[in-house]
N, C-alpha and C. Protein backbone atom coordinates (compact mmCIF):
# COMPACT_ATOMS: atom_id res chain seq x y z
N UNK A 1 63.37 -1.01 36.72
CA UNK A 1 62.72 0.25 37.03
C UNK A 1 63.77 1.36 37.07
N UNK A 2 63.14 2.52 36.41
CA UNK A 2 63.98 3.50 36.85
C UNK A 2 64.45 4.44 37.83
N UNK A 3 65.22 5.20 38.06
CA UNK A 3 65.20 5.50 39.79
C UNK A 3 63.81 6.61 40.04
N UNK A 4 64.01 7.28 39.02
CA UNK A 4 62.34 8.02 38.89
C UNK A 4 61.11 7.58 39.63
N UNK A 5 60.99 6.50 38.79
CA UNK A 5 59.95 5.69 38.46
C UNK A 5 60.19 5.16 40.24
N UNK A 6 61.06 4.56 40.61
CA UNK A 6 61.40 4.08 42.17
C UNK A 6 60.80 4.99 43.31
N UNK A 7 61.52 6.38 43.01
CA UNK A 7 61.09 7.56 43.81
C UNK A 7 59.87 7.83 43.48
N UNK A 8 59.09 7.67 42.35
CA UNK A 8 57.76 8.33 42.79
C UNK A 8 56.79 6.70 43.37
N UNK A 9 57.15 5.64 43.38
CA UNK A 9 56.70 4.66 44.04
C UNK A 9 56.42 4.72 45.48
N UNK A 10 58.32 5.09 45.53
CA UNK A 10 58.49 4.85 46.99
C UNK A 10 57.64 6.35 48.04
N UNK A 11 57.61 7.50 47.07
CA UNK A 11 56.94 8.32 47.72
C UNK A 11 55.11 8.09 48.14
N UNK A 12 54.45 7.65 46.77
CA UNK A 12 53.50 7.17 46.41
C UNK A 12 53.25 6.21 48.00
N UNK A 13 53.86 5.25 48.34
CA UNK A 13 53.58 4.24 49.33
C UNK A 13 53.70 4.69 50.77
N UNK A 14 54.70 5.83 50.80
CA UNK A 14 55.05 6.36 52.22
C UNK A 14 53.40 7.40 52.68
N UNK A 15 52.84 7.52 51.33
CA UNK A 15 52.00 9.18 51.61
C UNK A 15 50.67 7.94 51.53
N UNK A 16 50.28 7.11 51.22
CA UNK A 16 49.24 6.10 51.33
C UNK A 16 49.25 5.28 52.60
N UNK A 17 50.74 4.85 52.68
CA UNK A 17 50.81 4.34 53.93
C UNK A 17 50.33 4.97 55.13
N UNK A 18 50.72 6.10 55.36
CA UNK A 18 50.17 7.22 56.42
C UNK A 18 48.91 7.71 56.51
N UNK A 19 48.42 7.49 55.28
CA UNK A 19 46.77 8.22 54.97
C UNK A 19 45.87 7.02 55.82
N UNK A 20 46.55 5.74 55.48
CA UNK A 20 45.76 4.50 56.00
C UNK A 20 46.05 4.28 56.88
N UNK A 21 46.78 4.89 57.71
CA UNK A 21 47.21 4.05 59.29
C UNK A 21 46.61 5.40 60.08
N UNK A 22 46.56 6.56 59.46
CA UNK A 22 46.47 8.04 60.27
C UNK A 22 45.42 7.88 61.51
N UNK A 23 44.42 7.06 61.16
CA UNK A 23 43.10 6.69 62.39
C UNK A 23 43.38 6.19 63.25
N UNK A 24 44.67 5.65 63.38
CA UNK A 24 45.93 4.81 64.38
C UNK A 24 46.84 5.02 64.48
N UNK A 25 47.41 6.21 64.32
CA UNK A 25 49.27 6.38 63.87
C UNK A 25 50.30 6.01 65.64
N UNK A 26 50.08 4.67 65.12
CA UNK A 26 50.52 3.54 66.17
C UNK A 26 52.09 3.23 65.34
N UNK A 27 53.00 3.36 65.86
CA UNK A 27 54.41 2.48 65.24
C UNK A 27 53.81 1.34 64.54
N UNK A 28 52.80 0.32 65.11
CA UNK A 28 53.04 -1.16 64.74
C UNK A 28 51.90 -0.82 63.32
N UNK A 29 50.74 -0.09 63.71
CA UNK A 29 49.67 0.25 62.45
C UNK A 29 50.61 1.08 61.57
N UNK A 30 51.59 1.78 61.55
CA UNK A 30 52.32 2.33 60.36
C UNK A 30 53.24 1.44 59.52
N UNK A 31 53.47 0.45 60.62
CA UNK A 31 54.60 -0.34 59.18
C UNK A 31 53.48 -1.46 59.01
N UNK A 32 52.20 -1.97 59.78
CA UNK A 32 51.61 -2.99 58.72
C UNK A 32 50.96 -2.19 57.92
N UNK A 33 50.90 -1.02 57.80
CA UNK A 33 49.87 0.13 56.39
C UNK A 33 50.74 0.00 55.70
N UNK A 34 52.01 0.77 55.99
CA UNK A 34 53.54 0.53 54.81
C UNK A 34 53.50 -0.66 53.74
N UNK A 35 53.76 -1.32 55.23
CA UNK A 35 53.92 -2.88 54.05
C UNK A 35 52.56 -3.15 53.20
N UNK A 36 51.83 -3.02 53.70
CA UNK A 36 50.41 -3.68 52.95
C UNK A 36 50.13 -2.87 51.93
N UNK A 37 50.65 -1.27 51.83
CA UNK A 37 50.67 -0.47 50.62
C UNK A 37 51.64 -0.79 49.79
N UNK A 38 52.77 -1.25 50.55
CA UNK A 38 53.95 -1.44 49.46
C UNK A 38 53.48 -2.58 48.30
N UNK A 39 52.76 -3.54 49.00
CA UNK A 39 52.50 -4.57 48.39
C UNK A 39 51.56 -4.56 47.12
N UNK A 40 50.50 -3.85 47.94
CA UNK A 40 49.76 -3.44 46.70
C UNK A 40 50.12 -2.99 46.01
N UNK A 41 50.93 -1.87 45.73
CA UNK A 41 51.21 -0.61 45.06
C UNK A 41 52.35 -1.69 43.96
N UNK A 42 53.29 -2.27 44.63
CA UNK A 42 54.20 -3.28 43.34
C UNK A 42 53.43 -4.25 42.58
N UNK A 43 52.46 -4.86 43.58
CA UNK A 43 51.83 -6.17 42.66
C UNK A 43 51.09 -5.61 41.64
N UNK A 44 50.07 -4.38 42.15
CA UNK A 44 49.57 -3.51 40.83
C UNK A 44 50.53 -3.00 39.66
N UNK A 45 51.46 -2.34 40.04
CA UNK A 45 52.61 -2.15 38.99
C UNK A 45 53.01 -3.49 38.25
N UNK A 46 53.83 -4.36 38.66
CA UNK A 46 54.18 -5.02 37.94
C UNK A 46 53.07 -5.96 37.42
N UNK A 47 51.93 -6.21 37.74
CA UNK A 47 50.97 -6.67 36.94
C UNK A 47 51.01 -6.07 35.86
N UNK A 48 51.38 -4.35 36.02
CA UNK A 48 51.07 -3.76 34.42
C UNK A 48 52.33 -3.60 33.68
N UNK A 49 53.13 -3.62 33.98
CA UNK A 49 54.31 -4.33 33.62
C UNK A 49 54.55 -4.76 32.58
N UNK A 50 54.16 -6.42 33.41
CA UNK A 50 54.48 -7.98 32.83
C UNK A 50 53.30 -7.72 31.73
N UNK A 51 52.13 -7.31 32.04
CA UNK A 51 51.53 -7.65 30.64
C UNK A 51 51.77 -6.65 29.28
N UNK A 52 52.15 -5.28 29.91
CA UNK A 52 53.04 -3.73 28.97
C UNK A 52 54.15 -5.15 28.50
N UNK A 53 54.69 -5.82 28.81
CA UNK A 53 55.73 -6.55 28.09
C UNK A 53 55.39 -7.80 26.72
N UNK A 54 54.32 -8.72 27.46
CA UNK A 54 53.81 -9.52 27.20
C UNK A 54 53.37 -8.84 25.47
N UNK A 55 52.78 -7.58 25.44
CA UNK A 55 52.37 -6.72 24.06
C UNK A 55 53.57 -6.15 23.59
N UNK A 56 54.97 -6.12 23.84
CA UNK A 56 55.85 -5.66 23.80
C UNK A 56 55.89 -3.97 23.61
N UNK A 57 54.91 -3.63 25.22
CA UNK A 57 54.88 -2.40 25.35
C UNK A 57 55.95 -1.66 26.52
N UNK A 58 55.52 -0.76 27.20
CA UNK A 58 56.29 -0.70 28.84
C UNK A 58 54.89 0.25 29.06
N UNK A 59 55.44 0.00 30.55
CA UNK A 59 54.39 0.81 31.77
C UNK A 59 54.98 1.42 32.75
N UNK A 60 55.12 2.58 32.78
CA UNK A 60 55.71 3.21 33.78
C UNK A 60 54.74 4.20 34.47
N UNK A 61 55.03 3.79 36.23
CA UNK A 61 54.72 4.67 37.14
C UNK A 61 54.73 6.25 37.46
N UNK A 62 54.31 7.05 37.57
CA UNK A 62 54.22 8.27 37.68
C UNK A 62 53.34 9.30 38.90
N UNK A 63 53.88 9.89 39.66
CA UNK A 63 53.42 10.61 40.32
C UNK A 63 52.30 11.39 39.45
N UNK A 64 51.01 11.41 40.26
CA UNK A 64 50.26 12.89 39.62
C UNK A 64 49.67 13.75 40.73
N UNK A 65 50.92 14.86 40.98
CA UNK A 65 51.10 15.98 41.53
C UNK A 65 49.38 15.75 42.63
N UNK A 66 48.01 16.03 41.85
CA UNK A 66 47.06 16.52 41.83
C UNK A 66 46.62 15.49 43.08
N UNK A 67 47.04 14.39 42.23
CA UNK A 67 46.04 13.31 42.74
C UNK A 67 46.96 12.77 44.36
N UNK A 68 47.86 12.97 44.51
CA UNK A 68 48.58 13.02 45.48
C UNK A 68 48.25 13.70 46.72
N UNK A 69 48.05 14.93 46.08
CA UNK A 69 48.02 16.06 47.21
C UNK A 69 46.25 16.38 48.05
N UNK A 70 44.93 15.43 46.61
CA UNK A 70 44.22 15.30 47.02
C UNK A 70 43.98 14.26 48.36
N UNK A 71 45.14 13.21 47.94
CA UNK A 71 45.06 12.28 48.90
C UNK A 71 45.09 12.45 50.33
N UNK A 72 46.78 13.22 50.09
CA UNK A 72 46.69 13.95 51.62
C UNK A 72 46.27 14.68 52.19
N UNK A 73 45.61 15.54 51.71
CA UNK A 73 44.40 16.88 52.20
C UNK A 73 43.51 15.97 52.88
N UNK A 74 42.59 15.20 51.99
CA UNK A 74 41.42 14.59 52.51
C UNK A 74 41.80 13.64 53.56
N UNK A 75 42.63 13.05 53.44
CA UNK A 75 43.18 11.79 54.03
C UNK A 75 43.40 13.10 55.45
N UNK A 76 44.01 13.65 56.09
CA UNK A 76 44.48 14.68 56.80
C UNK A 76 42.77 15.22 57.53
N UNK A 77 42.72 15.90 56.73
CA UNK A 77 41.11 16.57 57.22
C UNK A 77 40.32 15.59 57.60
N UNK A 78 39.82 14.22 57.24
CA UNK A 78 38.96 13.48 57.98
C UNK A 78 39.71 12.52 58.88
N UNK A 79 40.83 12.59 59.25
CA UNK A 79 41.55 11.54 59.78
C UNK A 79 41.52 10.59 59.55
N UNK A 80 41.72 10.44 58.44
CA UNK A 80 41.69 9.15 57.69
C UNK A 80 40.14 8.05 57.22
N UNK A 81 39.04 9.20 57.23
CA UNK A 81 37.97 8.26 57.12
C UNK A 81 37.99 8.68 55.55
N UNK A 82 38.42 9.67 54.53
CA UNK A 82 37.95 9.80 53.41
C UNK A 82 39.46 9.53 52.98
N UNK A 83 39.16 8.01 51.72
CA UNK A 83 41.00 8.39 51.53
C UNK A 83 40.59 8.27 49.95
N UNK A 84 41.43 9.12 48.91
CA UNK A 84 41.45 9.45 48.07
C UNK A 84 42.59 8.36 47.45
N UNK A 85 42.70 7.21 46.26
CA UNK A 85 44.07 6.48 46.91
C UNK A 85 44.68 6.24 45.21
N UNK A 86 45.00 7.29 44.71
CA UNK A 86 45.57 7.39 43.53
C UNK A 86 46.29 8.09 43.59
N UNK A 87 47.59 8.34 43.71
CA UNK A 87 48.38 9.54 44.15
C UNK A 87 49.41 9.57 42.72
N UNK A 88 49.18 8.72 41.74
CA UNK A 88 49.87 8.52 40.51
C UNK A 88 49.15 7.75 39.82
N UNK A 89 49.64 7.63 38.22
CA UNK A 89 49.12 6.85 37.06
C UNK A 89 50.28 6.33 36.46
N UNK A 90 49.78 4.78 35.31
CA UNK A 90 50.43 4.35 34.92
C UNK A 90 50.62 4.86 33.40
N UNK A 91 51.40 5.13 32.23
CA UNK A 91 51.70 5.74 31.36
C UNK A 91 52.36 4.45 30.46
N UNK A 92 51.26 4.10 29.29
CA UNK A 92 51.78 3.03 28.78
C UNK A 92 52.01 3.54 27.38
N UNK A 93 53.30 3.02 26.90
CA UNK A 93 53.76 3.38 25.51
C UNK A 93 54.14 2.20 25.02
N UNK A 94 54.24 1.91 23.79
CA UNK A 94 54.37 1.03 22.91
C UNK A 94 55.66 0.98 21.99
N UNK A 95 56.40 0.98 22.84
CA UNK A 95 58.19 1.53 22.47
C UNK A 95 59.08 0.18 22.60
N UNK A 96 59.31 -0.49 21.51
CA UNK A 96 60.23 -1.29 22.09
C UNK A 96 61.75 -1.05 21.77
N UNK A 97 62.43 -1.70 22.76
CA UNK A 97 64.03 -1.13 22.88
C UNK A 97 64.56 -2.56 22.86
N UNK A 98 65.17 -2.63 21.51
CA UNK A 98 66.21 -3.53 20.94
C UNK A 98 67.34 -3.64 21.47
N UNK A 99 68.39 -4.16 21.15
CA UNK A 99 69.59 -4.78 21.38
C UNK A 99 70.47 -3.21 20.44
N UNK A 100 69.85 -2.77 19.44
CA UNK A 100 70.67 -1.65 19.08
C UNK A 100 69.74 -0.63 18.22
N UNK A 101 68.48 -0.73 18.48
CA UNK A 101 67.62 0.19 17.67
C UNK A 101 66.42 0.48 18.96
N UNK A 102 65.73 1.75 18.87
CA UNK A 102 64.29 1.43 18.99
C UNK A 102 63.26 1.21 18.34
N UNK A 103 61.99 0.46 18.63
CA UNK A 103 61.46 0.67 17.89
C UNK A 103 59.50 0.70 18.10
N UNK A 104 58.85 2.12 17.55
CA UNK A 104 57.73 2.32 17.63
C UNK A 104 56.73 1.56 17.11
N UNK A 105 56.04 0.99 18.26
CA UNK A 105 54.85 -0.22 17.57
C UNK A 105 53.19 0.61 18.16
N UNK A 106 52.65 0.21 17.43
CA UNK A 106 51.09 0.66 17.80
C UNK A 106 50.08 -0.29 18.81
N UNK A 107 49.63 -0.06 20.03
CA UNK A 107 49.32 -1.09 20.40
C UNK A 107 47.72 -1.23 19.78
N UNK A 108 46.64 -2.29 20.40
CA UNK A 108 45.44 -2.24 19.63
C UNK A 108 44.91 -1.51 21.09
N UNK A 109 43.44 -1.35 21.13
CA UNK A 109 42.54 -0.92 21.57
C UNK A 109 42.58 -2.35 23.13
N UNK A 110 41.86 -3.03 22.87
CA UNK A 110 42.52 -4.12 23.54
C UNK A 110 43.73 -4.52 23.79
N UNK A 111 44.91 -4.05 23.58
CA UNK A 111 46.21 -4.58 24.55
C UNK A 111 46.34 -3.41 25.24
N UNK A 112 45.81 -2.05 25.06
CA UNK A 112 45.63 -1.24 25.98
C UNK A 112 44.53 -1.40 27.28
N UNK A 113 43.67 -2.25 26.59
CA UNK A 113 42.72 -2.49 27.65
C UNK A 113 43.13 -3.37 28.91
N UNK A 114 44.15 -4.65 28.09
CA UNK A 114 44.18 -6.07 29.11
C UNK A 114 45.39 -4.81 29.76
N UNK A 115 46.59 -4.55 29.16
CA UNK A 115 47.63 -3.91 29.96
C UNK A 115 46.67 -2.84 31.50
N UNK A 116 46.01 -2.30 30.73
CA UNK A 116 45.40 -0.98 32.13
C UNK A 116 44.54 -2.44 33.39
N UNK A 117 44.16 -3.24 32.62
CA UNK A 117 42.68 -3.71 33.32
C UNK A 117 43.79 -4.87 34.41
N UNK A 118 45.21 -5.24 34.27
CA UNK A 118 45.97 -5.73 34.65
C UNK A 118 46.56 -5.44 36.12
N UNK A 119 46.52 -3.83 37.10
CA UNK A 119 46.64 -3.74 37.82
C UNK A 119 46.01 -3.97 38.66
N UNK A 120 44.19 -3.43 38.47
CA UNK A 120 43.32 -3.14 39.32
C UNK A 120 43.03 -4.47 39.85
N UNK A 121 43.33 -5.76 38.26
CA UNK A 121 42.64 -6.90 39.06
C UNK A 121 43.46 -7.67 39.87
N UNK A 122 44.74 -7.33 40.01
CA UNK A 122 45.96 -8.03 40.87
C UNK A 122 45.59 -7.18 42.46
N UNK A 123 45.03 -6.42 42.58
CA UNK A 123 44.35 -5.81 43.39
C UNK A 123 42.88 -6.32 44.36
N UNK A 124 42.45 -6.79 42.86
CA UNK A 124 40.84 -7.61 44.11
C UNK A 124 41.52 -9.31 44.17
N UNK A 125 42.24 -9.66 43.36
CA UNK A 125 42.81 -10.73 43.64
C UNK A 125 43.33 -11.23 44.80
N UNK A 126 44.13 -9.91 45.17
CA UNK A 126 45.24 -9.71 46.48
C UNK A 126 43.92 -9.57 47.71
N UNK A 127 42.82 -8.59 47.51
CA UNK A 127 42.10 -8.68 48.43
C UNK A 127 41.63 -9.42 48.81
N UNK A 128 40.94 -10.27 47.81
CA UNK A 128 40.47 -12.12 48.27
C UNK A 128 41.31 -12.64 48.86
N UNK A 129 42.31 -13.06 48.65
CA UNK A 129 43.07 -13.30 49.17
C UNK A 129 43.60 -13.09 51.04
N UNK A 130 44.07 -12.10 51.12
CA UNK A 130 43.73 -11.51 52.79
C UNK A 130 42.45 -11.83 52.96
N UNK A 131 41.65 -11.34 52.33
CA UNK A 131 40.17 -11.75 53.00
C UNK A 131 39.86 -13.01 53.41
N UNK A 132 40.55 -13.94 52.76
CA UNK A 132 40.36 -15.54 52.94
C UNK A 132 41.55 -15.68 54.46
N UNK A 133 42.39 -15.19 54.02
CA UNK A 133 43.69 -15.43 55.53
C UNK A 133 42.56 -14.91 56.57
N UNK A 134 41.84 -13.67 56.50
CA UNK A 134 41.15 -13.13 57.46
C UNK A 134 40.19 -13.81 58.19
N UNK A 135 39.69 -14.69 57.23
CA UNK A 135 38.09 -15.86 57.52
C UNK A 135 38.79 -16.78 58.42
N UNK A 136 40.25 -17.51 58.32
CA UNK A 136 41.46 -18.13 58.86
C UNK A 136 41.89 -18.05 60.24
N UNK A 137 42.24 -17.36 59.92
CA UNK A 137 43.46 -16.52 61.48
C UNK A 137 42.64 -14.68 61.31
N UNK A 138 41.75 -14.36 62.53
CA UNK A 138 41.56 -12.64 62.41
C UNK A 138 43.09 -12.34 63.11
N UNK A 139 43.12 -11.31 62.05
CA UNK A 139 44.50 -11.13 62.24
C UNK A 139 44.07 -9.23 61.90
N UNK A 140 44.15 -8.43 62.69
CA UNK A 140 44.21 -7.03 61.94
C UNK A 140 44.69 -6.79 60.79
N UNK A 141 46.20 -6.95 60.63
CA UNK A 141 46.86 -7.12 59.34
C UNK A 141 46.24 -7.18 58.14
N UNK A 142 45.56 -9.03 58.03
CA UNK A 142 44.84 -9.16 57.01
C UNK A 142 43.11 -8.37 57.03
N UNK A 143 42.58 -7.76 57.38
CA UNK A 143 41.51 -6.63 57.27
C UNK A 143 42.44 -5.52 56.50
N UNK A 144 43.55 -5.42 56.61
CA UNK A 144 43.70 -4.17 56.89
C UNK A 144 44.30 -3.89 54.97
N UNK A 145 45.07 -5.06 54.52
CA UNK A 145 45.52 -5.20 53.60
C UNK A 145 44.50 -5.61 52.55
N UNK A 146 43.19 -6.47 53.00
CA UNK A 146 42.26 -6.82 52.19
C UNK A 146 41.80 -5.34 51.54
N UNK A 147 41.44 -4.26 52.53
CA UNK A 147 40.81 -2.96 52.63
C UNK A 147 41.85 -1.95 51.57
N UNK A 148 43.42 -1.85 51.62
CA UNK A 148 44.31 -1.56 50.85
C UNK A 148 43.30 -1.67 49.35
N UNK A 149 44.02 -2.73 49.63
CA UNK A 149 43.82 -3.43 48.15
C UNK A 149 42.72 -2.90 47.41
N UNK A 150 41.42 -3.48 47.83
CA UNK A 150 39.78 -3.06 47.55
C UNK A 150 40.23 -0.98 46.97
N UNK A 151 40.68 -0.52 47.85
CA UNK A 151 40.73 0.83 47.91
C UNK A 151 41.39 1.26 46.57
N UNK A 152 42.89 0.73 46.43
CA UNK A 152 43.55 0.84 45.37
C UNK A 152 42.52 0.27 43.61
N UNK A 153 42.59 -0.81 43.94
CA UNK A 153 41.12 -1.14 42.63
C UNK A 153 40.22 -0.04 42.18
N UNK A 154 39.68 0.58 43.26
CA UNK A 154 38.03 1.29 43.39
C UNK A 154 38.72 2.86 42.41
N UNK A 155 39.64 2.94 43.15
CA UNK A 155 40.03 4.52 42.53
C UNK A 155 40.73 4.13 41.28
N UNK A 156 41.82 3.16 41.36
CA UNK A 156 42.23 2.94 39.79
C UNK A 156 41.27 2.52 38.75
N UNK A 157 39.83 2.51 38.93
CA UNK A 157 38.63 1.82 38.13
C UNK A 157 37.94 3.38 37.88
N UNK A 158 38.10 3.93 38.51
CA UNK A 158 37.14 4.86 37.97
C UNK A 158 37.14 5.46 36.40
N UNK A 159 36.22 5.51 36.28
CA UNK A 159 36.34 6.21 34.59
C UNK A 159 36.54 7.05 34.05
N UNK A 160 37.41 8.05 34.56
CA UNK A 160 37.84 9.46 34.29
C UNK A 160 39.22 9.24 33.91
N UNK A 161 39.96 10.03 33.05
CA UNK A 161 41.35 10.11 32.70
C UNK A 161 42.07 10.92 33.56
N UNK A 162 43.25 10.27 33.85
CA UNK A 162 44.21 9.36 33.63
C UNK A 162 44.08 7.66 34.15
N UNK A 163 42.78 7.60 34.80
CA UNK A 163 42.95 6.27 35.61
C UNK A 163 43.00 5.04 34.78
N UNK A 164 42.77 3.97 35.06
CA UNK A 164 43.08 2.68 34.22
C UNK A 164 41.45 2.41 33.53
N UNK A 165 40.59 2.89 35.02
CA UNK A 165 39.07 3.09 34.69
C UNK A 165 39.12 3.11 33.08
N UNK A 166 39.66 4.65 33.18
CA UNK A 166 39.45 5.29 31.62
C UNK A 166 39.29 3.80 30.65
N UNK A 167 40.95 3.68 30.66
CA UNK A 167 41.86 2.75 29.76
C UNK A 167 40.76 1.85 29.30
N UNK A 168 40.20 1.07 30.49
CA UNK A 168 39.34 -0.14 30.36
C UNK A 168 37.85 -0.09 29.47
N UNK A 169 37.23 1.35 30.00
CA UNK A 169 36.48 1.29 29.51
C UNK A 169 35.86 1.67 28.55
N UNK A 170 37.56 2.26 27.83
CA UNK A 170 37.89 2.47 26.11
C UNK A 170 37.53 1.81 25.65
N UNK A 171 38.25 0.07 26.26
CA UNK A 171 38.29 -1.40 25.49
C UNK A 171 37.36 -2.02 25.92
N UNK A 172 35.88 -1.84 26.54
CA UNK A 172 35.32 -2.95 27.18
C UNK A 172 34.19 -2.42 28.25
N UNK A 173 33.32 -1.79 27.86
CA UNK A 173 32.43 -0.77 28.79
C UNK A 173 31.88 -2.42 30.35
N UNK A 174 32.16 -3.77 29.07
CA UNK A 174 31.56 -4.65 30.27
C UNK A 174 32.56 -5.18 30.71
N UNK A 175 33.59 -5.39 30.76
CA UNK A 175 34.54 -5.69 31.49
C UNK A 175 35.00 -4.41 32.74
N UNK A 176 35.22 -3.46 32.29
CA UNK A 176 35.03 -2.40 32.84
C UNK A 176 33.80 -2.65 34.46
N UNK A 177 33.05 -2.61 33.88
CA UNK A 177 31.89 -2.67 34.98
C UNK A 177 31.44 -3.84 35.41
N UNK A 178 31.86 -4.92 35.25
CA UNK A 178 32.33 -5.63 36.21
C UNK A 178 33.38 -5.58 37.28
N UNK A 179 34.08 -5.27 36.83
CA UNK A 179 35.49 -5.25 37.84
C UNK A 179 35.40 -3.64 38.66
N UNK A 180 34.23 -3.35 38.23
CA UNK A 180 34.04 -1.85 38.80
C UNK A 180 33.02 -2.03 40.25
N UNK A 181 32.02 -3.17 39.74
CA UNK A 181 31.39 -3.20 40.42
C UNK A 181 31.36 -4.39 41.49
N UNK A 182 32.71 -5.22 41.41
CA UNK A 182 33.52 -6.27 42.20
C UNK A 182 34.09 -5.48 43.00
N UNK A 183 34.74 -4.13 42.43
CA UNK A 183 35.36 -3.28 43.54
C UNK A 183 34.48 -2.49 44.57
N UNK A 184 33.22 -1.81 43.67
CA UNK A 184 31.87 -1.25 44.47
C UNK A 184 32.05 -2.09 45.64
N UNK A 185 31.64 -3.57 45.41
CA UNK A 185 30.99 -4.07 46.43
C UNK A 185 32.09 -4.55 47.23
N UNK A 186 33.22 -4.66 47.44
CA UNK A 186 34.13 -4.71 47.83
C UNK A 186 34.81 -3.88 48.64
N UNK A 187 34.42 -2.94 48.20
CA UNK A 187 34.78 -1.42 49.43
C UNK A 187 33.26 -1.26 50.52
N UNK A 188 32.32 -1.62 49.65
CA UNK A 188 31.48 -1.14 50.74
C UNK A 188 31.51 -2.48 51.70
N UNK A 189 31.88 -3.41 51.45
CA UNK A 189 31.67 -4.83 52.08
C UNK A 189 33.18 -4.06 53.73
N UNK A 190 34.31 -3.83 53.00
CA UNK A 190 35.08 -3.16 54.04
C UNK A 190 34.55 -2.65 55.14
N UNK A 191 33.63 -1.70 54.62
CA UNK A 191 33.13 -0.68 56.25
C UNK A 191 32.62 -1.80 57.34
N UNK A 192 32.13 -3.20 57.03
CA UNK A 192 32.14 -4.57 57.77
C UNK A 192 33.29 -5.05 58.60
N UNK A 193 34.61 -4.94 57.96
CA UNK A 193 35.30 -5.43 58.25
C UNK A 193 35.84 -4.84 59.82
């Protein structure tokens, strides 16, 4: 990663982290929001990543100014009951970098699709997941990270550009809406939690 690409991560996780703990801004609820954003926020990245590689593409992280600042407004004004949770996009190019050349490849319609559709689902994955630790041991933590997660999916699914939404449902209006509507029900299943 680049240090860029690091800094708008690491900013990305500090301004999510806070949006999600703000209904509690407890020491112990700020670093399990931290961590449980950090987590999400890398496993989603490098999901898109490894598969930007796998097509011998790259994927890089990016702040978007807009979507950031929506976060924290809303996130701020309702105290944390409305959180907006895209504060950046992923930017996939099809560039590969040789040993002493570069070189420009075209990806298809579909390796743009699996690459975008690659974060959101390392996302409900991760949420099952806590959600199952949660059924286990109630643990705040795991609610809290299941809910992350779900959140991060829901907004990276939507179908407007720049989101992955878009990407997906370039390549796949039903794949798309499935995993759209795994996340639907997945966020609203949260307000349960």
């Amino acid at each position: 990663m680049h240090k860029k690409e690091l800094r708008d991560l690491f900013i990305s996780i500090v301004a999510l982290g806070v949006i999600f703990s703000i209904s509690d801004l407890s020491l112990t609820n700020l670093v399990a929001s931290l961590f449980a954003v950090g987590l999400a926020f890398l496993c989603h990245e490098l999901a898109h990543r490894e598969t930007a590689r796998k097509f011998g593409a790259h994927a890089t992280y990016r702040i978007w100014p807009t979507g950031l600042l929506i976060a924290l407004v809303l996130g701020v004004i309702s105290g944390g009951r409305i959180i907006f949770a895209v504060p950046g996009v992923v930017y996939i190019s099809a560039v590969k970098v040789a040993r002493w050349k570069t070189e420009y490849t075209s990806l298809k319609n579909e390796e743009y699709g699996l690459i975008s559709v690659a974060g959101p689902l390392a996302n409900l994955v991760l949420s099952l997941v806590f959600l199952a630790f949660n059924s286990l041991y109630s643990w705040n933590f795991f609610a809290m990270a299941a809910m992350i997660n779900i959140y991060i999916a829901f907004f990276n699914l939507l179908p407007v550009p720049p989101f992955d939404g878009a990407k997906v449902m370039r390549w796949d209006r039903k794949t798309w809406a499935m995993m759209f509507l795994a996340a639907l029900v997945g966020l609203i299943g949260t307000w349960f939690l």
